[in-house]
C-alpha atoms as a PDB file:
ATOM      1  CA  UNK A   1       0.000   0.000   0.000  1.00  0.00           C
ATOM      2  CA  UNK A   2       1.709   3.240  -1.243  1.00  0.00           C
ATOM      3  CA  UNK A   3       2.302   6.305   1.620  1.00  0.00           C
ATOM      4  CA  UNK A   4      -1.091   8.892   2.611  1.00  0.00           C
ATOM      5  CA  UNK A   5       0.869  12.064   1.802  1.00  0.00           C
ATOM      6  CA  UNK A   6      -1.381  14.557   4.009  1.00  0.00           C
ATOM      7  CA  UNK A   7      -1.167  17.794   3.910  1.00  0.00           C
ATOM      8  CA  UNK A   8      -1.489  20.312   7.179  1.00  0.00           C
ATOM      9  CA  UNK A   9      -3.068  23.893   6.573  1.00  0.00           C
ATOM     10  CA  UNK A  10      -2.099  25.998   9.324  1.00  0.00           C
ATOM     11  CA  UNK A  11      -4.091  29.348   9.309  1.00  0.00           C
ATOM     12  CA  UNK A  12      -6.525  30.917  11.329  1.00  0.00           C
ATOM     13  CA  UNK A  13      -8.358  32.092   7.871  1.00  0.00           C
ATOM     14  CA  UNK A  14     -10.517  34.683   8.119  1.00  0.00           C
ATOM     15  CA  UNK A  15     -12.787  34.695  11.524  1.00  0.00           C
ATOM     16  CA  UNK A  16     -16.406  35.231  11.275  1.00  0.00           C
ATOM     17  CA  UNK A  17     -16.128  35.127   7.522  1.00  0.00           C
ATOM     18  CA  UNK A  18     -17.474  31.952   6.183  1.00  0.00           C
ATOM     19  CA  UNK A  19     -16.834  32.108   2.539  1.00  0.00           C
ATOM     20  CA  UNK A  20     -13.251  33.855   3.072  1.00  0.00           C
ATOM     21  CA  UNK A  21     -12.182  30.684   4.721  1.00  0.00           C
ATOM     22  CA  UNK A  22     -14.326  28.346   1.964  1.00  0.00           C
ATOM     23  CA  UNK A  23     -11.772  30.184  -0.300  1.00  0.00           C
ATOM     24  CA  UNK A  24      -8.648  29.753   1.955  1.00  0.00           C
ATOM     25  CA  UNK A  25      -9.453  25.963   2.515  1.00  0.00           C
ATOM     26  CA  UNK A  26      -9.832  25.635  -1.342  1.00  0.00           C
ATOM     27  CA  UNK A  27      -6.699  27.703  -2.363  1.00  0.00           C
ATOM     28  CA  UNK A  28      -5.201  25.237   0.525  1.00  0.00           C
ATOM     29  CA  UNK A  29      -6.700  22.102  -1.106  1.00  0.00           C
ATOM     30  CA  UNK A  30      -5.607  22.780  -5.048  1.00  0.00           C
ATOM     31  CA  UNK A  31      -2.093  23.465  -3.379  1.00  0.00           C
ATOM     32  CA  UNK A  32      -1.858  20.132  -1.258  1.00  0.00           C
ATOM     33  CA  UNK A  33      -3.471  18.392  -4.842  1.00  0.00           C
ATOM     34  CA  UNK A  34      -0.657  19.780  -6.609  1.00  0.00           C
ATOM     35  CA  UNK A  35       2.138  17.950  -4.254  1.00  0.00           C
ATOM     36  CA  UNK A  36       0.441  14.733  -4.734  1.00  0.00           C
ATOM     37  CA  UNK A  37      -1.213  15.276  -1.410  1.00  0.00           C
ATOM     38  CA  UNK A  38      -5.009  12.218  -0.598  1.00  0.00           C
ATOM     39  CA  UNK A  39      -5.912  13.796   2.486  1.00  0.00           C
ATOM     40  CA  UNK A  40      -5.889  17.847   3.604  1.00  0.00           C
ATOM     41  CA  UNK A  41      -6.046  18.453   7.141  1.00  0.00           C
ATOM     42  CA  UNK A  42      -7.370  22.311   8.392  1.00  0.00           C
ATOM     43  CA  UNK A  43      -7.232  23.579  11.900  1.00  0.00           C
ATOM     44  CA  UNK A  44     -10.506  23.230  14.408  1.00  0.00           C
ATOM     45  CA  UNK A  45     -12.935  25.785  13.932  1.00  0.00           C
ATOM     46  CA  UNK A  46     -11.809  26.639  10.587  1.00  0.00           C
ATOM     47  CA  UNK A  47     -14.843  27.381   8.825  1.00  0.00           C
ATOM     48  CA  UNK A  48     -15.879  29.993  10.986  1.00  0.00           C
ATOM     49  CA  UNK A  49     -12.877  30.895  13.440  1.00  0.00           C
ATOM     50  CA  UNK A  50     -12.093  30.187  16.871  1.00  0.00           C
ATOM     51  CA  UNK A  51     -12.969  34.011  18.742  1.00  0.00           C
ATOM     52  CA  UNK A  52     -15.815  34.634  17.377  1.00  0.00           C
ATOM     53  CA  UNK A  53     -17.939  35.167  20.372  1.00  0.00           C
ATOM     54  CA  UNK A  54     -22.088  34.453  19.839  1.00  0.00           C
ATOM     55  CA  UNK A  55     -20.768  34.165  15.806  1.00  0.00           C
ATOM     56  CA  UNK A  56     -20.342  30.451  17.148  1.00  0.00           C
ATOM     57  CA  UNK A  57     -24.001  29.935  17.502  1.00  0.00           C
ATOM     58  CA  UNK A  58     -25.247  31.905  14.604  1.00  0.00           C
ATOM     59  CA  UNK A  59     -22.619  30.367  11.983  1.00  0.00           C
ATOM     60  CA  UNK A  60     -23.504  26.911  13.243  1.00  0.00           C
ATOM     61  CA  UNK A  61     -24.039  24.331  10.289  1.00  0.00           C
ATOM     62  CA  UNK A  62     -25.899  21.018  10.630  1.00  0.00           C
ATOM     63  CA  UNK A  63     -22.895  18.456   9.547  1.00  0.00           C
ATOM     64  CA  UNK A  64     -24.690  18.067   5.734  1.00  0.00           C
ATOM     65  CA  UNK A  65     -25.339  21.910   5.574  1.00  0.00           C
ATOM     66  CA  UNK A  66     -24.238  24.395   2.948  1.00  0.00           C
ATOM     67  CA  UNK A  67     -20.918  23.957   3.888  1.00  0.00           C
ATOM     68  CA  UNK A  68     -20.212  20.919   3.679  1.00  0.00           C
ATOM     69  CA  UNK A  69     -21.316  20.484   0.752  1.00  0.00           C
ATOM     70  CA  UNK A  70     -19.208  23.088  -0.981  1.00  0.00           C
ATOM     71  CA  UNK A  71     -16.521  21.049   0.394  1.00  0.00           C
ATOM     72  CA  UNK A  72     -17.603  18.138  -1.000  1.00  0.00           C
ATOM     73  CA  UNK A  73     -17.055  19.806  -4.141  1.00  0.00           C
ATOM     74  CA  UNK A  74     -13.357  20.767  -3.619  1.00  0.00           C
ATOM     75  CA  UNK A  75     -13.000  17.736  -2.650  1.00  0.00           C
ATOM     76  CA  UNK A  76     -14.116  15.879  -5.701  1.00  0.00           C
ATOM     77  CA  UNK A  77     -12.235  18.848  -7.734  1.00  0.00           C
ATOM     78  CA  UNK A  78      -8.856  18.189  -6.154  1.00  0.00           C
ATOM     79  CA  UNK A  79      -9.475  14.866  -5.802  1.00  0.00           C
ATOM     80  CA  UNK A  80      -8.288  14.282  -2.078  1.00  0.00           C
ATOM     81  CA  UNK A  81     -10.019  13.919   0.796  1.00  0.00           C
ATOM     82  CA  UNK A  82     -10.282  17.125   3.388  1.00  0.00           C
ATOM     83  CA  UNK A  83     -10.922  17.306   7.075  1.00  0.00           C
ATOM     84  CA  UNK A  84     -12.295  21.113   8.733  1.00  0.00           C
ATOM     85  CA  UNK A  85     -13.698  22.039  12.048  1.00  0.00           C
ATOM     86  CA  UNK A  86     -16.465  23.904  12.656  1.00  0.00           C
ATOM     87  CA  UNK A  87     -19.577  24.416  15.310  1.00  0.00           C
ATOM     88  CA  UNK A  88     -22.079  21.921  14.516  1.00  0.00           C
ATOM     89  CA  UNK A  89     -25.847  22.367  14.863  1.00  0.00           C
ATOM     90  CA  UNK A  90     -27.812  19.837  15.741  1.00  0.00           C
ATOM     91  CA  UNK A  91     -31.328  21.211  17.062  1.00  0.00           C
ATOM     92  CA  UNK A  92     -30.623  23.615  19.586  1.00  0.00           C
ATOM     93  CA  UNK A  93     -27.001  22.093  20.865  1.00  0.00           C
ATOM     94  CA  UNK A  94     -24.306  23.317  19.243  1.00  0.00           C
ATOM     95  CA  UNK A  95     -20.735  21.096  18.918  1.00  0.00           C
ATOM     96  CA  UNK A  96     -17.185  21.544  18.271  1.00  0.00           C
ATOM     97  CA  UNK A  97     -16.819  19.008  15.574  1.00  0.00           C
ATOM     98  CA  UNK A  98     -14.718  18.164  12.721  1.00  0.00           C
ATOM     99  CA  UNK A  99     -16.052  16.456   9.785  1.00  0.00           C
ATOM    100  CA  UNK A 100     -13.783  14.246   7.264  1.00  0.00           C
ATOM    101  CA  UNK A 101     -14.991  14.093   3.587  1.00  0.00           C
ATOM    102  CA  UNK A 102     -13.416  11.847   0.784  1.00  0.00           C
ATOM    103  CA  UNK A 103     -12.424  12.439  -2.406  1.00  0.00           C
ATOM    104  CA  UNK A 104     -15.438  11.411  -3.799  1.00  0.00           C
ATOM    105  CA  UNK A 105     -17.724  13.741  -2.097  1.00  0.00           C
ATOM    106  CA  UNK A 106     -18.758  11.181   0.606  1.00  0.00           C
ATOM    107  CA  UNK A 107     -18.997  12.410   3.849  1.00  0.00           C
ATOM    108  CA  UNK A 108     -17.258   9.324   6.251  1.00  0.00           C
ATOM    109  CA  UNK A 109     -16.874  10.430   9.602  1.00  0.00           C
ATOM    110  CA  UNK A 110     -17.928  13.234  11.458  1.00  0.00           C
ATOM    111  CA  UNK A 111     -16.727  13.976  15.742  1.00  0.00           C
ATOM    112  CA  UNK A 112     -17.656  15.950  18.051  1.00  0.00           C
ATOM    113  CA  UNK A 113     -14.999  16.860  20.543  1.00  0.00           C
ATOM    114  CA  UNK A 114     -15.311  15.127  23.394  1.00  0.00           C
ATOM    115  CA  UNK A 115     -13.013  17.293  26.204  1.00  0.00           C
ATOM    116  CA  UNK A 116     -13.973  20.953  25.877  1.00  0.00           C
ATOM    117  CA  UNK A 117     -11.536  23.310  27.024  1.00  0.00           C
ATOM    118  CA  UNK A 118     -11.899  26.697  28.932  1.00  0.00           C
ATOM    119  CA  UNK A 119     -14.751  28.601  29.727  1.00  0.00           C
ATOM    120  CA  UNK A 120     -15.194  29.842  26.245  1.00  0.00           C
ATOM    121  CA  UNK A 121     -15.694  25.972  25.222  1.00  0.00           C
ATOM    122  CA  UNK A 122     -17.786  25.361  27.956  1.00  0.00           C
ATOM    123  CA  UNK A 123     -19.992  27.862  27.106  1.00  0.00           C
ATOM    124  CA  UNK A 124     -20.172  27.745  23.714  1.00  0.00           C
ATOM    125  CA  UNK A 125     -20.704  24.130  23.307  1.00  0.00           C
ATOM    126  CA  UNK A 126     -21.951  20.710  24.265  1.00  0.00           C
ATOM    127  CA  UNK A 127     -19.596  17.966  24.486  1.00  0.00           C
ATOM    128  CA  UNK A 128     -19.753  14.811  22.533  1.00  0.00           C
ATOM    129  CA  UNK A 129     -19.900  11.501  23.972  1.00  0.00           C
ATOM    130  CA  UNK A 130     -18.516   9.287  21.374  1.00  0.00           C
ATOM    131  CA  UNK A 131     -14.700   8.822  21.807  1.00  0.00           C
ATOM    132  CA  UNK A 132     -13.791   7.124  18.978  1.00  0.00           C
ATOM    133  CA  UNK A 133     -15.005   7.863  15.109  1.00  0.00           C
ATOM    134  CA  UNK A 134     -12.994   6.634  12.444  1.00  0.00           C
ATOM    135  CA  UNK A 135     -12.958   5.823   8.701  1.00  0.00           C
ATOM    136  CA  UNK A 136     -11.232   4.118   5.479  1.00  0.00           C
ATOM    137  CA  UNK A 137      -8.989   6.316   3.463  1.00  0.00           C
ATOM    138  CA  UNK A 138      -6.141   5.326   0.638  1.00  0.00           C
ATOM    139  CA  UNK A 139      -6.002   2.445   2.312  1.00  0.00           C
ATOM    140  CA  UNK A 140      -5.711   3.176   5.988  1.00  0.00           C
ATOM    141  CA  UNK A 141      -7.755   3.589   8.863  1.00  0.00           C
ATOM    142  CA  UNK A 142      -8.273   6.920  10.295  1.00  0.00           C
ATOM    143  CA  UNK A 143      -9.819   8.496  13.552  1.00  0.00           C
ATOM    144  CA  UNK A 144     -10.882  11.723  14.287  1.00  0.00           C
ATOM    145  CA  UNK A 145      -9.999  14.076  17.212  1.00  0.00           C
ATOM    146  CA  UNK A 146     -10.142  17.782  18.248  1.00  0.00           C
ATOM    147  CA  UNK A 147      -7.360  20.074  20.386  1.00  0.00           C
ATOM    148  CA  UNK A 148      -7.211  18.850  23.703  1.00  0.00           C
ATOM    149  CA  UNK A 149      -8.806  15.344  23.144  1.00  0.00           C
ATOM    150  CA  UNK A 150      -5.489  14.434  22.359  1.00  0.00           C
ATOM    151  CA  UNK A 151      -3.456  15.079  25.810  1.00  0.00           C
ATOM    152  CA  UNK A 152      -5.884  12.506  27.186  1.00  0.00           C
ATOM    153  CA  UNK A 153      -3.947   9.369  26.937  1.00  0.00           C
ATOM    154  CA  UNK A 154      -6.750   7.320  27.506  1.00  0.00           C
ATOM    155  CA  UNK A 155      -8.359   8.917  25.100  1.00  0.00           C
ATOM    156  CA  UNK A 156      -5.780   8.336  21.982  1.00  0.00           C
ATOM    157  CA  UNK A 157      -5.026   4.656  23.549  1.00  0.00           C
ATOM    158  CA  UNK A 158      -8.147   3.917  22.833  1.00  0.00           C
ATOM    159  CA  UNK A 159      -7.997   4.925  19.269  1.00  0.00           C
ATOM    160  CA  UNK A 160      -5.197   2.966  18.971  1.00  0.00           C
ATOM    161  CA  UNK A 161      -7.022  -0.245  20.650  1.00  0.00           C
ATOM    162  CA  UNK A 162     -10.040   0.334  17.820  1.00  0.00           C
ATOM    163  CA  UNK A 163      -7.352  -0.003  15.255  1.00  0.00           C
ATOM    164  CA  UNK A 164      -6.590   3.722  14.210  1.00  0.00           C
ATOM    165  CA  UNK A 165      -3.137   3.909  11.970  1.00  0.00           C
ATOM    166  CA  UNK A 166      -3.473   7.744  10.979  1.00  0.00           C
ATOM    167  CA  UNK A 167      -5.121   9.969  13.812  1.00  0.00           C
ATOM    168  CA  UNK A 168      -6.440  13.647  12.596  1.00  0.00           C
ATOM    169  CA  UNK A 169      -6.742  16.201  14.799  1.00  0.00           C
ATOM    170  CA  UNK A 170      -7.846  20.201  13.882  1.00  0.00           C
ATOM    171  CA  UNK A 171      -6.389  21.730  16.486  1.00  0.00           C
ATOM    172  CA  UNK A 172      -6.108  25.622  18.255  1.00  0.00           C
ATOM    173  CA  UNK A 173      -3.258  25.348  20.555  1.00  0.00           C
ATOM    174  CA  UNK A 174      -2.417  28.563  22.729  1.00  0.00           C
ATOM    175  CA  UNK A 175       0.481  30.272  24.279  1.00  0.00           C
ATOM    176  CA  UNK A 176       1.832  29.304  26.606  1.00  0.00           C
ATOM    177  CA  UNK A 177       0.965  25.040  25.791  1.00  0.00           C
ATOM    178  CA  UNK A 178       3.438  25.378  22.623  1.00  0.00           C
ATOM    179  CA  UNK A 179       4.637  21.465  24.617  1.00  0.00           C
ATOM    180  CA  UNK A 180       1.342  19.746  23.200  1.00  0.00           C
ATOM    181  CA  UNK A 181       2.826  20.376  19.930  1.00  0.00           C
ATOM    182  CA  UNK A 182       6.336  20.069  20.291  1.00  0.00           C
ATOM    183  CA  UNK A 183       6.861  17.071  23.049  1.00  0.00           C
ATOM    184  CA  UNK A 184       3.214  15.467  23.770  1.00  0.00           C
ATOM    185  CA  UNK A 185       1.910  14.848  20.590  1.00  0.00           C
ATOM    186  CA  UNK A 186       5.206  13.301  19.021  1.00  0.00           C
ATOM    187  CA  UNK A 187       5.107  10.979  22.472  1.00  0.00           C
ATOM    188  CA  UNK A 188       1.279  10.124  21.764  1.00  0.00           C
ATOM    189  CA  UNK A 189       2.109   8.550  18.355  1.00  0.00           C
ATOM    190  CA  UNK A 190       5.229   6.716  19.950  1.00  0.00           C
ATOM    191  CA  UNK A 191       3.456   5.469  22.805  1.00  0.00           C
ATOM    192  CA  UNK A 192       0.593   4.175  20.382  1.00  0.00           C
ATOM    193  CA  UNK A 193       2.268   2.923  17.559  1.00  0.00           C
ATOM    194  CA  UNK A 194       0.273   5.314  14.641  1.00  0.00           C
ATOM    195  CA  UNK A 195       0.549   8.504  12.997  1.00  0.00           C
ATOM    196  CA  UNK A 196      -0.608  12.193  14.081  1.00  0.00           C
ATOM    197  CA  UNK A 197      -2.071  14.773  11.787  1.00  0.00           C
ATOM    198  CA  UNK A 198      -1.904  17.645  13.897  1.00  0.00           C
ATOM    199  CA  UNK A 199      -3.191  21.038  12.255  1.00  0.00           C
ATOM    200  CA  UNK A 200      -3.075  24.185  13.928  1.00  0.00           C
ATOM    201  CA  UNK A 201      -4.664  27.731  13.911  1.00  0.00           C
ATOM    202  CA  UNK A 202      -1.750  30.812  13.706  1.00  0.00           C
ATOM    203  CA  UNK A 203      -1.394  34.156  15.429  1.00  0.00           C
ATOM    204  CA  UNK A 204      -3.384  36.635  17.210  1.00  0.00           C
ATOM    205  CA  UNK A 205      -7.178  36.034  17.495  1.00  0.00           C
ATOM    206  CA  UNK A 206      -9.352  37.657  19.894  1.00  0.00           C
ATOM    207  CA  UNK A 207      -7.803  37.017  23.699  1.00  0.00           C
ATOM    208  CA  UNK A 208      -5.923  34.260  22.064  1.00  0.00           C
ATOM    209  CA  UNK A 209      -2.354  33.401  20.643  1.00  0.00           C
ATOM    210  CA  UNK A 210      -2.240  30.649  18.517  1.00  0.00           C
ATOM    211  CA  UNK A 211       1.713  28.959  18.252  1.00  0.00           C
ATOM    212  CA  UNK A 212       0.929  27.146  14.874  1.00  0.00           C
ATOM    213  CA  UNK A 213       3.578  24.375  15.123  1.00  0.00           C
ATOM    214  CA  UNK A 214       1.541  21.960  12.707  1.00  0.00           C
ATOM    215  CA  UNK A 215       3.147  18.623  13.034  1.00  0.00           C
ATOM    216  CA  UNK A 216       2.626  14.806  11.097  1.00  0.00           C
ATOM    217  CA  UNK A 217       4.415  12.453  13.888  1.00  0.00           C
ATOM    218  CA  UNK A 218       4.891   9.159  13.054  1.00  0.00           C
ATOM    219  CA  UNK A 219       5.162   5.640  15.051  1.00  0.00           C
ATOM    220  CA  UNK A 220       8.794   6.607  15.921  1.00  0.00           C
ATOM    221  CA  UNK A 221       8.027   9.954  18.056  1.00  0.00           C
ATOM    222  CA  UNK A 222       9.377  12.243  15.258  1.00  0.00           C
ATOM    223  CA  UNK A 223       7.818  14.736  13.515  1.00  0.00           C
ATOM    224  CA  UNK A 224       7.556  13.658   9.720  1.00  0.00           C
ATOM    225  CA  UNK A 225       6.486  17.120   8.722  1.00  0.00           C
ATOM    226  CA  UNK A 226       6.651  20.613  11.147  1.00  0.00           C
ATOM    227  CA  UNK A 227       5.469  23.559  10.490  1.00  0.00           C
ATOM    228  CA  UNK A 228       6.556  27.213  11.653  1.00  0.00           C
ATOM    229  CA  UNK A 229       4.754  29.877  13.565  1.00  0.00           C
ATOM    230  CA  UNK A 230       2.990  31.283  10.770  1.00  0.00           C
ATOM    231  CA  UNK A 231       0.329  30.864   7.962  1.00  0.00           C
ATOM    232  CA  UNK A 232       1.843  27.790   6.499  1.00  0.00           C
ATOM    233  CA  UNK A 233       0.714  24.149   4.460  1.00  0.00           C
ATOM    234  CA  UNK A 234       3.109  21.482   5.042  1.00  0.00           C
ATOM    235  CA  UNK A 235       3.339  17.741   3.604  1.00  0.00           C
ATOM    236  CA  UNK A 236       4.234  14.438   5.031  1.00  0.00           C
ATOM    237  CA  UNK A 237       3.855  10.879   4.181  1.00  0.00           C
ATOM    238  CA  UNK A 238       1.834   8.266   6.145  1.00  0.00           C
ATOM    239  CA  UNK A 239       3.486   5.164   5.361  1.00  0.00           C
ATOM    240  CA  UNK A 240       1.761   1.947   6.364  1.00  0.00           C
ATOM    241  CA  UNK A 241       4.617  -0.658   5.847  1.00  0.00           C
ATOM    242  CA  UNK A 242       6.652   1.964   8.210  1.00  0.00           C
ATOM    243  CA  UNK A 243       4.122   2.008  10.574  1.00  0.00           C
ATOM    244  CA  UNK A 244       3.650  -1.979  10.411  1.00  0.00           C
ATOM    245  CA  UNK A 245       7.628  -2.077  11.076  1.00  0.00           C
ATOM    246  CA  UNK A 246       7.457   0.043  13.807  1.00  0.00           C
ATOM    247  CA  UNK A 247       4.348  -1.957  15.593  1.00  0.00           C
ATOM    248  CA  UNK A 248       6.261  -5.196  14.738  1.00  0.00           C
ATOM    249  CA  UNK A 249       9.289  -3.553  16.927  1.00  0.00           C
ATOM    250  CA  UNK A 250       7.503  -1.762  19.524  1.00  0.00           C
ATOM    251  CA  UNK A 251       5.571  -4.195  21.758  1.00  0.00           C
ATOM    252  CA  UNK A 252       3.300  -1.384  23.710  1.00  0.00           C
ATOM    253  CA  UNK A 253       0.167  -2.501  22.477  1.00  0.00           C
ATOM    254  CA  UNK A 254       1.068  -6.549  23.163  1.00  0.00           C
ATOM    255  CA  UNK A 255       2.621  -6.005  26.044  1.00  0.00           C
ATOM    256  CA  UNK A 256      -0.185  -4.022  28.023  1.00  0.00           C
ATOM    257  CA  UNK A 257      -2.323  -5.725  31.461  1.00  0.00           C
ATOM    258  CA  UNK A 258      -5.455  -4.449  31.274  1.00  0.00           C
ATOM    259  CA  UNK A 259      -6.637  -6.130  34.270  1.00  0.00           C
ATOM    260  CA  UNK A 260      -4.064  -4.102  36.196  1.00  0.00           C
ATOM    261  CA  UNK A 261      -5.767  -0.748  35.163  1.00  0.00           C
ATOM    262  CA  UNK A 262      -9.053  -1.282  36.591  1.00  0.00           C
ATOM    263  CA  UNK A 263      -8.571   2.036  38.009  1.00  0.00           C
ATOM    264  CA  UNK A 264      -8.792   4.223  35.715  1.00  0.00           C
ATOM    265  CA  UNK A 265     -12.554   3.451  35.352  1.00  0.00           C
END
């Protein structure tokens, strides 16, 4: 099975301006096509932006609204498949989700974040309650996450017990956490034998500072692919017969006593 070369957009777009970042994410996908990119990963909350206040509510899209299907388009244009975060209506909850559609138009998965962080979450949005969502793409499977999901171990262990090989997570990681990006996401894919797709927003927004420092980290802790501090699209290769190598070497996931970690439930 040849590599997923996936491409990270980091950029905060344009917040509060839904078809400014339908162009962005577009511009981003014909680029990532170009480099022989199957899969285009964009930061959480990139439709609308992050800081946007009650615009959260009021730009809210059902998971098959407007939105997603002009992605669906791209997607068939370019012919790769693109993940995007964005606050999710469904009735009168809205959700932090991030929704994964393939190359053929198809939406296949579609999570809501699970572990809200801050007040701003908190109030914003109601959490989602299932942990693990994943689906088939060029050839491997894929999970979803969101942001601070992913410094839950538990949470990306049990990815990896469910079978996830590529993990894709949109991402708006703050000064002064620039560690989740650099040191605990790199150790997350060691520890659990799969890839990371980890896309983040950039700069100033609102109250926040966003550190960018997109990273792909494979089986073997490194980072495949980094990006900077800035607007940026990087590309890296998911390789499955690495990542079957590595698992081969790396007895983690054999080696575990689950009836010693009663505990933690």
């Amino acid at each position: 099975m040849p590599p997923l070369r996936t491409a990270l957009l980091q950029s905060s777009g344009q917040p509060g301006d839904v078809a400014a970042n339908l162009k962005v994410l577009d511009e981003a996908a014909a680029r990532a096509a170009a480099t022989g990119a199957g899969l285009l990963v964009a930061p959480e909350m990139f439709l609308t932006g992050y800081a946007i206040g009650d615009g959260v509510a009021r730009l809210a899209e059902p998971a098959d609204g407007p939105s997603a299907a002009a992605i669906a388009d791209m997607a068939v244009r370019h012919g790769l498949g693109i993940v995007y975060g964005y606050p999710e209506r469904d009735g009168e909850r809205v959700f932090n989700s991030a929704q994964l559609i393939g190359p053929d138009g198809a939406r296949l998965a579609n999570y809501r974040k699970t572990h809200l962080y801050g007040g701003f979450e908190t109030d914003s949005f109601t959490p989602g309650d299932q942990p693990v969502v994943q689906a088939e793409l060029g050839g491997l499977r894929v999970g979803l996450m969101i942001c601070y999901d992913v410094e839950f171990p538990e949470n990306v262990r049990a990815h990896a017990l469910a079978g996830t090989e590529l993990l894709l997570v949109p991402t708006a990681l703050m000064h002064p956490a620039e560690v989740v990006a650099e040191s605990v996401v790199p150790v997350r894919a060691f520890e659990n034998q799969m890839y990371i797709a980890y896309a983040n927003r950039t700069g100033l927004e609102g109250a926040f500072e966003f550190v960018g420092l997109s990273a792909l980290a494979g089986p073997d802790g490194t980072a495949r692919a980094r990006a900077g501090r800035g607007e940026e699209l990087v590309t890296g290769d998911a390789d499955p017969e690495l990542l079957s190598s590595s698992r081969e070497r790396n007895p983690y996931l054999r080696d575990r006593r689950p009836g010693l970690y009663t505990s933690l439930v």
